[in-house]
Every structure is written in C-alpha cells, then in structure tokens.
PDB file of N, CA and C in Angstrom:
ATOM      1  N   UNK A   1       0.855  -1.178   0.000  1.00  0.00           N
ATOM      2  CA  UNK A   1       0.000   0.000   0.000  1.00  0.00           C
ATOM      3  C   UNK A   1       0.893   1.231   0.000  1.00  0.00           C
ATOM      4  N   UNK A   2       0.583   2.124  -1.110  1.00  0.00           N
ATOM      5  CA  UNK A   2       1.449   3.198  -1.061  1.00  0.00           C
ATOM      6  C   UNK A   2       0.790   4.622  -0.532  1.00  0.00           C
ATOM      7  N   UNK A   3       1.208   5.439   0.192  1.00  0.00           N
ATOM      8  CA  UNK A   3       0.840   6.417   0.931  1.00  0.00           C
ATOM      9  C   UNK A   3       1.132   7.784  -0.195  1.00  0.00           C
ATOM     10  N   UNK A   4      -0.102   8.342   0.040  1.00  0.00           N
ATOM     11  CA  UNK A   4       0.239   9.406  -0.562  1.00  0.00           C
ATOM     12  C   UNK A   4       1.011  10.620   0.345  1.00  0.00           C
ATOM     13  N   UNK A   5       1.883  11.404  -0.721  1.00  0.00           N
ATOM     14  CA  UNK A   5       3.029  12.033   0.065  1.00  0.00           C
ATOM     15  C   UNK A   5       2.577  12.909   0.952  1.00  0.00           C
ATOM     16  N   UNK A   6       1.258  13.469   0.396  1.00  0.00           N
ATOM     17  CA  UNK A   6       0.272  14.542   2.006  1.00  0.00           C
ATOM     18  C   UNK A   6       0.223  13.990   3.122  1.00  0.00           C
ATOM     19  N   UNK A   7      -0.043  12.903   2.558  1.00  0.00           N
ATOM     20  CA  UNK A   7      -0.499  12.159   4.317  1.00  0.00           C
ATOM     21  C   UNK A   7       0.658  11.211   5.043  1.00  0.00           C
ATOM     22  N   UNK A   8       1.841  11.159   4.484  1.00  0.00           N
ATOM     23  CA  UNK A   8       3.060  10.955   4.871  1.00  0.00           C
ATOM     24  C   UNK A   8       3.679  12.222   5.587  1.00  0.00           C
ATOM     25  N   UNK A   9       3.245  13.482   5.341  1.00  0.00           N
ATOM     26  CA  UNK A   9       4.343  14.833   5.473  1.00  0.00           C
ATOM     27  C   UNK A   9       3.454  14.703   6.769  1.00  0.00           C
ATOM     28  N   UNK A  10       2.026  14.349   7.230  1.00  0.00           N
ATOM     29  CA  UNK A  10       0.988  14.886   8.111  1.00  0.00           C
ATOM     30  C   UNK A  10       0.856  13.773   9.127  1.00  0.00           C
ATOM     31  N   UNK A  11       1.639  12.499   8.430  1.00  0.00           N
ATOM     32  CA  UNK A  11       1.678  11.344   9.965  1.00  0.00           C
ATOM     33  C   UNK A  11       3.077  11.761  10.445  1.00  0.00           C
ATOM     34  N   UNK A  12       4.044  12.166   9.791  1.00  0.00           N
ATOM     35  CA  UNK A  12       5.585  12.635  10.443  1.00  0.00           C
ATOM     36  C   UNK A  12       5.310  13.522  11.228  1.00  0.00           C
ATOM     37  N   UNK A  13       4.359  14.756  10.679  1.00  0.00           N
ATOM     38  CA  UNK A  13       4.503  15.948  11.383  1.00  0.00           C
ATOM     39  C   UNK A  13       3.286  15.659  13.083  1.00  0.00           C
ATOM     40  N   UNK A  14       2.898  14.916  12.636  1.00  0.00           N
ATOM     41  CA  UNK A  14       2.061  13.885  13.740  1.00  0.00           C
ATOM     42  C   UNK A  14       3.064  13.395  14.925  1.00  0.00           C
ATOM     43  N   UNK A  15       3.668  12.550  14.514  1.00  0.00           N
ATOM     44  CA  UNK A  15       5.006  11.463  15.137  1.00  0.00           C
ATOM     45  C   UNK A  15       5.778  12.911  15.646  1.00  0.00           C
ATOM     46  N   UNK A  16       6.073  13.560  15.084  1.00  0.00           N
ATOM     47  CA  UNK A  16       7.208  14.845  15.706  1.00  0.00           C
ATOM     48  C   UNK A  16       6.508  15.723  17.184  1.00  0.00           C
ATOM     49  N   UNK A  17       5.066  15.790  16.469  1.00  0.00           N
ATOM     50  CA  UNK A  17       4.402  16.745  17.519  1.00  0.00           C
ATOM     51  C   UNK A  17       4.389  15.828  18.814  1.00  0.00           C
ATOM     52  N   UNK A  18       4.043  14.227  18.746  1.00  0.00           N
ATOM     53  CA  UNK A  18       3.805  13.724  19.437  1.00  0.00           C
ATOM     54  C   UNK A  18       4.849  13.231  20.251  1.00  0.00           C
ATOM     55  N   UNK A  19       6.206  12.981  19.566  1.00  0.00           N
ATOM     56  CA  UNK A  19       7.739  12.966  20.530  1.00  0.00           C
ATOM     57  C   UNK A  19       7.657  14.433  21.417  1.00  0.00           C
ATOM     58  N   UNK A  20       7.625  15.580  20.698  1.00  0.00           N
ATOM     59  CA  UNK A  20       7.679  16.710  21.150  1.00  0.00           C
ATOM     60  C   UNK A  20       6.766  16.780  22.478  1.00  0.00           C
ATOM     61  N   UNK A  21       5.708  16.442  22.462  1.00  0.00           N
ATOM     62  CA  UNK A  21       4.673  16.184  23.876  1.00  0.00           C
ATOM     63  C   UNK A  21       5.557  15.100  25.080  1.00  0.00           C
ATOM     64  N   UNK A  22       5.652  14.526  24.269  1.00  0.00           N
ATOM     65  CA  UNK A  22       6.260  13.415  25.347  1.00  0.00           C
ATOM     66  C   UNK A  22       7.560  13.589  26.007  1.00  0.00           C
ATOM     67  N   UNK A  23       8.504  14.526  25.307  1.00  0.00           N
ATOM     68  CA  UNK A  23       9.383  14.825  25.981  1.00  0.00           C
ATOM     69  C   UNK A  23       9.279  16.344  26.842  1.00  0.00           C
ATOM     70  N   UNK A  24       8.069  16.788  26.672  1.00  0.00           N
ATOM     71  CA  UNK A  24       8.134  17.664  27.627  1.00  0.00           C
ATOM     72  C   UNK A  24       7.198  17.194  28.667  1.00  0.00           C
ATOM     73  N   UNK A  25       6.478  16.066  28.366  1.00  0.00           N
ATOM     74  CA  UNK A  25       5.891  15.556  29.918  1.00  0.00           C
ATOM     75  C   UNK A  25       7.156  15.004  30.491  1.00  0.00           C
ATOM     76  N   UNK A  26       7.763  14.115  29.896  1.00  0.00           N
ATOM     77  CA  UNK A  26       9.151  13.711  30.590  1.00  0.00           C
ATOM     78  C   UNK A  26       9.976  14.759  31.506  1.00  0.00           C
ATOM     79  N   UNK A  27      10.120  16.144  31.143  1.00  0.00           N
ATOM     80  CA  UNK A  27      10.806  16.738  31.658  1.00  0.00           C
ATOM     81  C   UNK A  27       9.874  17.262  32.646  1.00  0.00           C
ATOM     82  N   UNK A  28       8.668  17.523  32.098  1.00  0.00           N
ATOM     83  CA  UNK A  28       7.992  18.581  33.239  1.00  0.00           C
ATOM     84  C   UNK A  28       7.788  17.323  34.988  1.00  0.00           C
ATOM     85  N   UNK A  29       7.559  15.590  33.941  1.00  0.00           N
ATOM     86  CA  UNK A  29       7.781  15.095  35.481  1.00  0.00           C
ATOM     87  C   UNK A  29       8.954  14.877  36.299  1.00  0.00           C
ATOM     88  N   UNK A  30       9.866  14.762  35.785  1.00  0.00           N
ATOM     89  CA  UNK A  30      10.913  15.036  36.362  1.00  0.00           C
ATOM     90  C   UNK A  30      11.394  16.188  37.062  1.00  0.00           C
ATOM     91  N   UNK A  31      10.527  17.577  36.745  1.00  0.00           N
ATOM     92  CA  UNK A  31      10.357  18.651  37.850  1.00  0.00           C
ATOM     93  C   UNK A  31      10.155  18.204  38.945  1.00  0.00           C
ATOM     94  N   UNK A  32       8.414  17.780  38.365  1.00  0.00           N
ATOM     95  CA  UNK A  32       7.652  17.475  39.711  1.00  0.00           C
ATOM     96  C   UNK A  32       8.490  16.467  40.726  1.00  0.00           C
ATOM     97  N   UNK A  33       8.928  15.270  40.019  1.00  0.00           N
ATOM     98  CA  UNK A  33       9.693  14.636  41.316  1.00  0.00           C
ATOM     99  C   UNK A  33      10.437  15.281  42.067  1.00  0.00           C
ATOM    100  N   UNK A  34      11.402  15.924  41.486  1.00  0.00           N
ATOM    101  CA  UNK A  34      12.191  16.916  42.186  1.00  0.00           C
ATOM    102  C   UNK A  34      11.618  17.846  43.618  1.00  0.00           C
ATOM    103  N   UNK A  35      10.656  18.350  42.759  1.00  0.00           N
ATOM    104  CA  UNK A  35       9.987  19.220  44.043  1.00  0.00           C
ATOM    105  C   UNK A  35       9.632  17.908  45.163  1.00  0.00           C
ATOM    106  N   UNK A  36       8.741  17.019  45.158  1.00  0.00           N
ATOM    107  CA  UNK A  36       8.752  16.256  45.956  1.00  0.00           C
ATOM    108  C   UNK A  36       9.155  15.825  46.646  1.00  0.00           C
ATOM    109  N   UNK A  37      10.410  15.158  45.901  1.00  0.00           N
ATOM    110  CA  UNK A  37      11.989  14.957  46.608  1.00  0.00           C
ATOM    111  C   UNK A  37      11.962  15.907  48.052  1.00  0.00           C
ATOM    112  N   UNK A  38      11.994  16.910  47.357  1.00  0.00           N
ATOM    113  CA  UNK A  38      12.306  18.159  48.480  1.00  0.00           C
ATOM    114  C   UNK A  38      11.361  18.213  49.437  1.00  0.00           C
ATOM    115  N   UNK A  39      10.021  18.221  49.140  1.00  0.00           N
ATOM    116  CA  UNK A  39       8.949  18.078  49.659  1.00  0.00           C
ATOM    117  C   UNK A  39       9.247  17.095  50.842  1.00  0.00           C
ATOM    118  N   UNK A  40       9.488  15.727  50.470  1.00  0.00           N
ATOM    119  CA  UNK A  40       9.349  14.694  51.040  1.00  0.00           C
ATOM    120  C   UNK A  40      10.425  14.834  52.198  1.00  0.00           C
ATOM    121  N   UNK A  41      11.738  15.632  51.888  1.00  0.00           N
ATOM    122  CA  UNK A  41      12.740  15.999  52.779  1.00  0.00           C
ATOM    123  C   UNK A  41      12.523  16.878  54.059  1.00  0.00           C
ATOM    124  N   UNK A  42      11.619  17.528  53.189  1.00  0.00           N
ATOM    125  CA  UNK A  42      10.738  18.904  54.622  1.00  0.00           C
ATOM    126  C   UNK A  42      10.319  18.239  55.219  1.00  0.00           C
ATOM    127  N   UNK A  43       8.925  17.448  54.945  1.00  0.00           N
ATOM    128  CA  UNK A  43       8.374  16.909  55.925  1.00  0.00           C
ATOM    129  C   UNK A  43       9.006  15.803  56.638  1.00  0.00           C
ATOM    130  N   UNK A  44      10.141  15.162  55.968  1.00  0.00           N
ATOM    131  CA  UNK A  44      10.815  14.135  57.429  1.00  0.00           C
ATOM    132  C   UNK A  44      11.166  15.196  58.152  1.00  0.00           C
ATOM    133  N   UNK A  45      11.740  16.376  58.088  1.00  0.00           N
ATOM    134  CA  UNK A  45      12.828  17.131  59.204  1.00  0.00           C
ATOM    135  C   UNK A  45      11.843  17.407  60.128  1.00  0.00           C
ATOM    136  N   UNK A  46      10.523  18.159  59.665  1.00  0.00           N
ATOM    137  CA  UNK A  46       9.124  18.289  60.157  1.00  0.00           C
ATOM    138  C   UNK A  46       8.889  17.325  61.444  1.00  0.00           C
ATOM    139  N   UNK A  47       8.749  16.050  61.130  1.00  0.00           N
ATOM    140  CA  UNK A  47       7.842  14.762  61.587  1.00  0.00           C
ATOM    141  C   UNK A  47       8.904  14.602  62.720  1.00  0.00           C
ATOM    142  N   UNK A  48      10.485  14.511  62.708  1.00  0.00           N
ATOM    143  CA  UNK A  48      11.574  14.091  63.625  1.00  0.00           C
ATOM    144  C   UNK A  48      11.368  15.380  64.574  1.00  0.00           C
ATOM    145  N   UNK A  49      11.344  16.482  63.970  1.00  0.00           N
ATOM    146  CA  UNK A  49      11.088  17.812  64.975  1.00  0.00           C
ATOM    147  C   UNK A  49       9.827  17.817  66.123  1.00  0.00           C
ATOM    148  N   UNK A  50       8.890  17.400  65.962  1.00  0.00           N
ATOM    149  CA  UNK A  50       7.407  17.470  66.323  1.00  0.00           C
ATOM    150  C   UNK A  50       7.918  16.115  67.173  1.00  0.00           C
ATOM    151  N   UNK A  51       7.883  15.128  66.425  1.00  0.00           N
ATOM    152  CA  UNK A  51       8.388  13.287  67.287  1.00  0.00           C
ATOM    153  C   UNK A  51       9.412  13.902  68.977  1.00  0.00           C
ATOM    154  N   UNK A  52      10.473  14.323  68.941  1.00  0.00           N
ATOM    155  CA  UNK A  52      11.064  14.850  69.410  1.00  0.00           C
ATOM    156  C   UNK A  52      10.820  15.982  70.751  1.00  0.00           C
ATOM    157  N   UNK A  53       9.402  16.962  70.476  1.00  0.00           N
ATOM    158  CA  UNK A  53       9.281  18.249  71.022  1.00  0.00           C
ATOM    159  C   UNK A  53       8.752  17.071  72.289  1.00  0.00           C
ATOM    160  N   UNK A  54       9.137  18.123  73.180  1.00  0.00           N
ATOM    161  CA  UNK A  54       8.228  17.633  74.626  1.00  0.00           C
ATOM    162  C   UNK A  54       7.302  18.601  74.615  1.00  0.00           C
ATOM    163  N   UNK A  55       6.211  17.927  75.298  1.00  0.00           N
ATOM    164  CA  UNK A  55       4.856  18.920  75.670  1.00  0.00           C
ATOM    165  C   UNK A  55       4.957  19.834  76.262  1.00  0.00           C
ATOM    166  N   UNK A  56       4.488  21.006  76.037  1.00  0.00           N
ATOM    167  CA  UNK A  56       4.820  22.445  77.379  1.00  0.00           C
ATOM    168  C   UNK A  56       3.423  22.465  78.195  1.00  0.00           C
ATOM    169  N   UNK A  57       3.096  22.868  79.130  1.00  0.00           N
ATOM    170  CA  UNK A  57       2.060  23.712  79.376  1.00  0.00           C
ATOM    171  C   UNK A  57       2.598  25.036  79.739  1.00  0.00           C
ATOM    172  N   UNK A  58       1.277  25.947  79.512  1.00  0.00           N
ATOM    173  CA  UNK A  58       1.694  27.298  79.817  1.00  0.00           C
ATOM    174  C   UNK A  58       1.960  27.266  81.271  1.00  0.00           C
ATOM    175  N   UNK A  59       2.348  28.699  81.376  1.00  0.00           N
ATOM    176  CA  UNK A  59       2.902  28.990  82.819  1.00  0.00           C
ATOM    177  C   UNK A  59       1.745  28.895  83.853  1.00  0.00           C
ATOM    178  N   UNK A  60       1.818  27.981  84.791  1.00  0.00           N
ATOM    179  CA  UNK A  60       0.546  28.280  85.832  1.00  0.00           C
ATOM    180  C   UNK A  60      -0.525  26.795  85.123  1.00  0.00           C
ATOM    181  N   UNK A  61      -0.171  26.431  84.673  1.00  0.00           N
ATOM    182  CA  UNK A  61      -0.761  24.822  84.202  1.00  0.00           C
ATOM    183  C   UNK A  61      -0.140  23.695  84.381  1.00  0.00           C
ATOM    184  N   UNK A  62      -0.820  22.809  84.497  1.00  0.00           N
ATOM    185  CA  UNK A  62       0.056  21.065  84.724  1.00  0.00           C
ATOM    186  C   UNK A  62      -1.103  20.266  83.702  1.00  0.00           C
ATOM    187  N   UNK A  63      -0.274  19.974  82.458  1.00  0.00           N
ATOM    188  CA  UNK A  63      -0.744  18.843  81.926  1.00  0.00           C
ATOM    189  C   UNK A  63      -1.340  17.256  82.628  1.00  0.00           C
ATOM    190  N   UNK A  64      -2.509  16.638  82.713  1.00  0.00           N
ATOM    191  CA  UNK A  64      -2.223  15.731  84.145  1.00  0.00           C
ATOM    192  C   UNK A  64      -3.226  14.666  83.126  1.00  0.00           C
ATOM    193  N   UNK A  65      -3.021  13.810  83.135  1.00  0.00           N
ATOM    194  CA  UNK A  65      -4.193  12.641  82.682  1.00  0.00           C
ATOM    195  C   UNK A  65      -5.268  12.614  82.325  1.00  0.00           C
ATOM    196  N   UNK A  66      -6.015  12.138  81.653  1.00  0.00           N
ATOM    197  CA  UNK A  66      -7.302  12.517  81.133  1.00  0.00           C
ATOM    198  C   UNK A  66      -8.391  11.396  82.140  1.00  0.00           C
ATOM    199  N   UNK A  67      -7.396   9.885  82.523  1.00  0.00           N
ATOM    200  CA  UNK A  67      -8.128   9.248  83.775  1.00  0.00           C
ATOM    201  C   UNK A  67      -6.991   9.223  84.819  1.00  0.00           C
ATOM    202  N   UNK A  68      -8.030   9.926  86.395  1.00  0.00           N
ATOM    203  CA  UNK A  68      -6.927   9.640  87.563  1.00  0.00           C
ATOM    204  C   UNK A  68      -6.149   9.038  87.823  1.00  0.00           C
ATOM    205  N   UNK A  69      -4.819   9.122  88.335  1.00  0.00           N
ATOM    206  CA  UNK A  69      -4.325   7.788  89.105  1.00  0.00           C
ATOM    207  C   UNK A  69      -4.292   7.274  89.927  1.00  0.00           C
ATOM    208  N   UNK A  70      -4.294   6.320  90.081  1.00  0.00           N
ATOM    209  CA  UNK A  70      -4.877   6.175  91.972  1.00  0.00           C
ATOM    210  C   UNK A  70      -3.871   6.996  93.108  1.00  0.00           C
ATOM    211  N   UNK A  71      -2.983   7.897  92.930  1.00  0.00           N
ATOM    212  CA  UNK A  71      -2.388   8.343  93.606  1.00  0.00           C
ATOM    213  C   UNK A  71      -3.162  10.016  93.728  1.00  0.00           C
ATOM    214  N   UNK A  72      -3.750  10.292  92.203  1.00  0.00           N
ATOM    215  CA  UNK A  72      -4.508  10.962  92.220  1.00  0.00           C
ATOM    216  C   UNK A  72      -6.150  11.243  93.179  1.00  0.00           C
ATOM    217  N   UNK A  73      -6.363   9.921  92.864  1.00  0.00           N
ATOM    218  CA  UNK A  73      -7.865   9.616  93.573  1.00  0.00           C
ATOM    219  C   UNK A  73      -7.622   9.498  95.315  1.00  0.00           C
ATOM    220  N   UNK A  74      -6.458   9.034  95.736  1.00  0.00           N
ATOM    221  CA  UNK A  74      -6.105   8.704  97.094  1.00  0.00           C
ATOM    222  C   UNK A  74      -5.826  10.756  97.474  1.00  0.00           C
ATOM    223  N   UNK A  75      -5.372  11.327  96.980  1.00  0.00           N
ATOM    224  CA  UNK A  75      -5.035  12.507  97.410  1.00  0.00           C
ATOM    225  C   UNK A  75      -6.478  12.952  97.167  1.00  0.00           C
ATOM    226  N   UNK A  76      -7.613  13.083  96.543  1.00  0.00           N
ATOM    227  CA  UNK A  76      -8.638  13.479  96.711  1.00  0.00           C
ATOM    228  C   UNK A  76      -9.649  13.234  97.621  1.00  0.00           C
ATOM    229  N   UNK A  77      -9.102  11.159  98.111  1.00  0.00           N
ATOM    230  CA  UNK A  77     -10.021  10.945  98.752  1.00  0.00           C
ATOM    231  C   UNK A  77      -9.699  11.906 100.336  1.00  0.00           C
ATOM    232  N   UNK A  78      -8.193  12.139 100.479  1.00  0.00           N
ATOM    233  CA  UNK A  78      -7.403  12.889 101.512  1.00  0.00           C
ATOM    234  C   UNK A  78      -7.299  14.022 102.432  1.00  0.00           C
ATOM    235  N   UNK A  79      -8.316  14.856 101.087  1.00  0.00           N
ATOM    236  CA  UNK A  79      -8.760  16.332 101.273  1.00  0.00           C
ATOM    237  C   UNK A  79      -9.020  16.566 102.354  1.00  0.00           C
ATOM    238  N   UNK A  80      -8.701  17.545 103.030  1.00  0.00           N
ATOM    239  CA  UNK A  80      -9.277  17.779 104.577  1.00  0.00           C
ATOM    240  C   UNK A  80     -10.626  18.361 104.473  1.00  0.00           C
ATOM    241  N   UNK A  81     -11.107  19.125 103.195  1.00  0.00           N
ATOM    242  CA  UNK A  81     -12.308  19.167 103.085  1.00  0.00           C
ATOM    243  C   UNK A  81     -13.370  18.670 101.718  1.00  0.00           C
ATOM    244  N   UNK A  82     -14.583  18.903 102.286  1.00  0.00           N
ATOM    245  CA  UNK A  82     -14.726  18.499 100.779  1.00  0.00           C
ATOM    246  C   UNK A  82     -15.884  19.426 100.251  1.00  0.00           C
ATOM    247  N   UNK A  83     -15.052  20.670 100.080  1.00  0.00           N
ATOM    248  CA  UNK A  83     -14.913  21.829  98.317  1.00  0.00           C
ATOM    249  C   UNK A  83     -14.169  21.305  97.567  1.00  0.00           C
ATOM    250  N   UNK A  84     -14.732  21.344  96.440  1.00  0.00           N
ATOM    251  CA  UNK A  84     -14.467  21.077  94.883  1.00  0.00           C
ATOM    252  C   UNK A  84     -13.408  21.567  94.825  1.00  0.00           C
ATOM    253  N   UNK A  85     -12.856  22.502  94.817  1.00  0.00           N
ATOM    254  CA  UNK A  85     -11.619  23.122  94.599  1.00  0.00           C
ATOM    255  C   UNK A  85     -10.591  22.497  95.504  1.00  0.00           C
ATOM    256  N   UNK A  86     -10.507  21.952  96.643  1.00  0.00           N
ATOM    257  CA  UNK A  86      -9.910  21.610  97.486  1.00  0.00           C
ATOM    258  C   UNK A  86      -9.578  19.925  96.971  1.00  0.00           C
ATOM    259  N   UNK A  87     -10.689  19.110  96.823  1.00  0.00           N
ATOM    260  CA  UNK A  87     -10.191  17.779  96.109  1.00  0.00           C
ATOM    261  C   UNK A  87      -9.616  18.500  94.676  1.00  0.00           C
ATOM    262  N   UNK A  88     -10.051  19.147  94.002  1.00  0.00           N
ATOM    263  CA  UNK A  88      -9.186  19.444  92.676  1.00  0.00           C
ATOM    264  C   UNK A  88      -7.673  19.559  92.951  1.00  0.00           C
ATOM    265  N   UNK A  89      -7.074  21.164  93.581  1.00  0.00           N
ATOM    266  CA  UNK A  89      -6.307  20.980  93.809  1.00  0.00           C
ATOM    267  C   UNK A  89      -5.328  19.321  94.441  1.00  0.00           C
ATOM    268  N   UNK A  90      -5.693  19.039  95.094  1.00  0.00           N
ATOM    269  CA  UNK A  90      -5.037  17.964  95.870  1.00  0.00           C
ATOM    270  C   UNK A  90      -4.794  16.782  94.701  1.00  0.00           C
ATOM    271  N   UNK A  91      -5.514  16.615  94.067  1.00  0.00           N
ATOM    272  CA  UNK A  91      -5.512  15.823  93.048  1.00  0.00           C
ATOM    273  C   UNK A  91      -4.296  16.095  91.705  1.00  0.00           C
ATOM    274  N   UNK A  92      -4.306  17.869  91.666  1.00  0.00           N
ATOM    275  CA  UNK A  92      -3.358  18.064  90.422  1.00  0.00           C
ATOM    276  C   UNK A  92      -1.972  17.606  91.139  1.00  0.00           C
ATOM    277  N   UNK A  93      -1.993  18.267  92.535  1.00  0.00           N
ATOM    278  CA  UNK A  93      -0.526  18.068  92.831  1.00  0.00           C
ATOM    279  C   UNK A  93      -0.759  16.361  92.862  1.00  0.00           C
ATOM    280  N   UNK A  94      -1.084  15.878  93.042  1.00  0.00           N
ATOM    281  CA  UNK A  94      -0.484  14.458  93.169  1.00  0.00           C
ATOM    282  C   UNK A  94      -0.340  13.787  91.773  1.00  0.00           C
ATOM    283  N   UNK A  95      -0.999  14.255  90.472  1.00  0.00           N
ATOM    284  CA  UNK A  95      -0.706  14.336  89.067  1.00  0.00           C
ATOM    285  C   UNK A  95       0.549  13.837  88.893  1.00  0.00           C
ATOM    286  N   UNK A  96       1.021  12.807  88.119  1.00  0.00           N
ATOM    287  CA  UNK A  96       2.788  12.589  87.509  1.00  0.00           C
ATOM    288  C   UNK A  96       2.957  14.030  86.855  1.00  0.00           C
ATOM    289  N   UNK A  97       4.288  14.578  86.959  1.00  0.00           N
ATOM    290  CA  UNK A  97       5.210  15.306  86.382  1.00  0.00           C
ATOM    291  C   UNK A  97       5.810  15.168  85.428  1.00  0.00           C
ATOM    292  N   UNK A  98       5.553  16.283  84.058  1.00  0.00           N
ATOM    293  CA  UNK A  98       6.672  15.346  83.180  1.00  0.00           C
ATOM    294  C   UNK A  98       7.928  15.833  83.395  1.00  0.00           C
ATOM    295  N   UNK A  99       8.839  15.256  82.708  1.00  0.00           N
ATOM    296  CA  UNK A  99      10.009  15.410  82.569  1.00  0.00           C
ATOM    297  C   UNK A  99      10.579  16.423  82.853  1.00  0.00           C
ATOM    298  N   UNK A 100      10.016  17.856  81.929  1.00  0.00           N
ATOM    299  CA  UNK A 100      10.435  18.685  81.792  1.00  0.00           C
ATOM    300  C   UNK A 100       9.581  20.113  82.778  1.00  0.00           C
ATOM    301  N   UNK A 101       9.140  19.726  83.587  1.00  0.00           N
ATOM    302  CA  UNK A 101       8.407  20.427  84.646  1.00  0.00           C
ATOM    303  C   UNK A 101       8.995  20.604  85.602  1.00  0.00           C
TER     304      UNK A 101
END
C-alpha cells in the first residue's frame, strides 16, 4: 500500500508533535519529582522535629491525665475538706510530672 506524500508529510509531522509532547511531559515530570523529593525531605525534618518536642504547658498549668491515678484519687479521697476546689487541687498536685516540669 502506497501512501500518498500529504499524508506521509501529516503522519511525520504527527510522530514529531507527538515525541515533542512526550518529551516535555518527561521533563515537566521530572520537575515534579524533584519538588517532591524536596517536599518529602521537609516533611521528614518536620515529623523528627514534632516526634522529638516535649509537651509544654503554659505557665501556671500542669498537663495531668485525662483518667486519675490512683495516687490521684487517694489525694482526693485525703482532702481535709470536701470543696471542689480543694479535692481538685489535691488531686493536680499528686498528678505525675513530666520530665520537663
């Protein structure tokens, strides 16, 4: 089957446009990895930074358990009185400490 020469000049210029596409997706993904790369580098330094931080509380706060401990509950049961504020207190101080407190 012989091709006529129009439609030979118009499947090349086809084949050219279509290398031409493909090598600029090639390059443009090879951006994108790049950025990623980098991307992916931030967020480890990120994740080890945060992994790492110890908890603060502000000044005049104690981070303390979300359930008592019984060292907690024994200092409440302890209270010399019983106002709310008085088992509260008694309870934070007997709270574990972290580390950095």
């Amino acid at each position: 089957m012989r091709v006529p020469n129009a439609e030979m000049l118009a499947l090349c210029d086809a084949l050219e446009a279509a290398q031409q596409r493909i090598a600029e997706l090639e390059a443009r993904e090879k951006r994108t990895l790049k950025v990623c790369e980098g991307n992916m580098e931030l967020w480890d330094r990120l994740i080890t930074e945060l992994e790492n931080r110890k908890p603060v509380a502000p000044e005049s706060w104690k981070l303390v358990p979300i359930v008592p401990t019984d060292e907690m509950m024994c200092a409440a049961r302890r209270a010399d009185d019983v106002h709310h504020d008085t088992i509260y207190e008694a309870m934070i101080a007997a709270a574990p400490a972290l580390e950095n407190e």
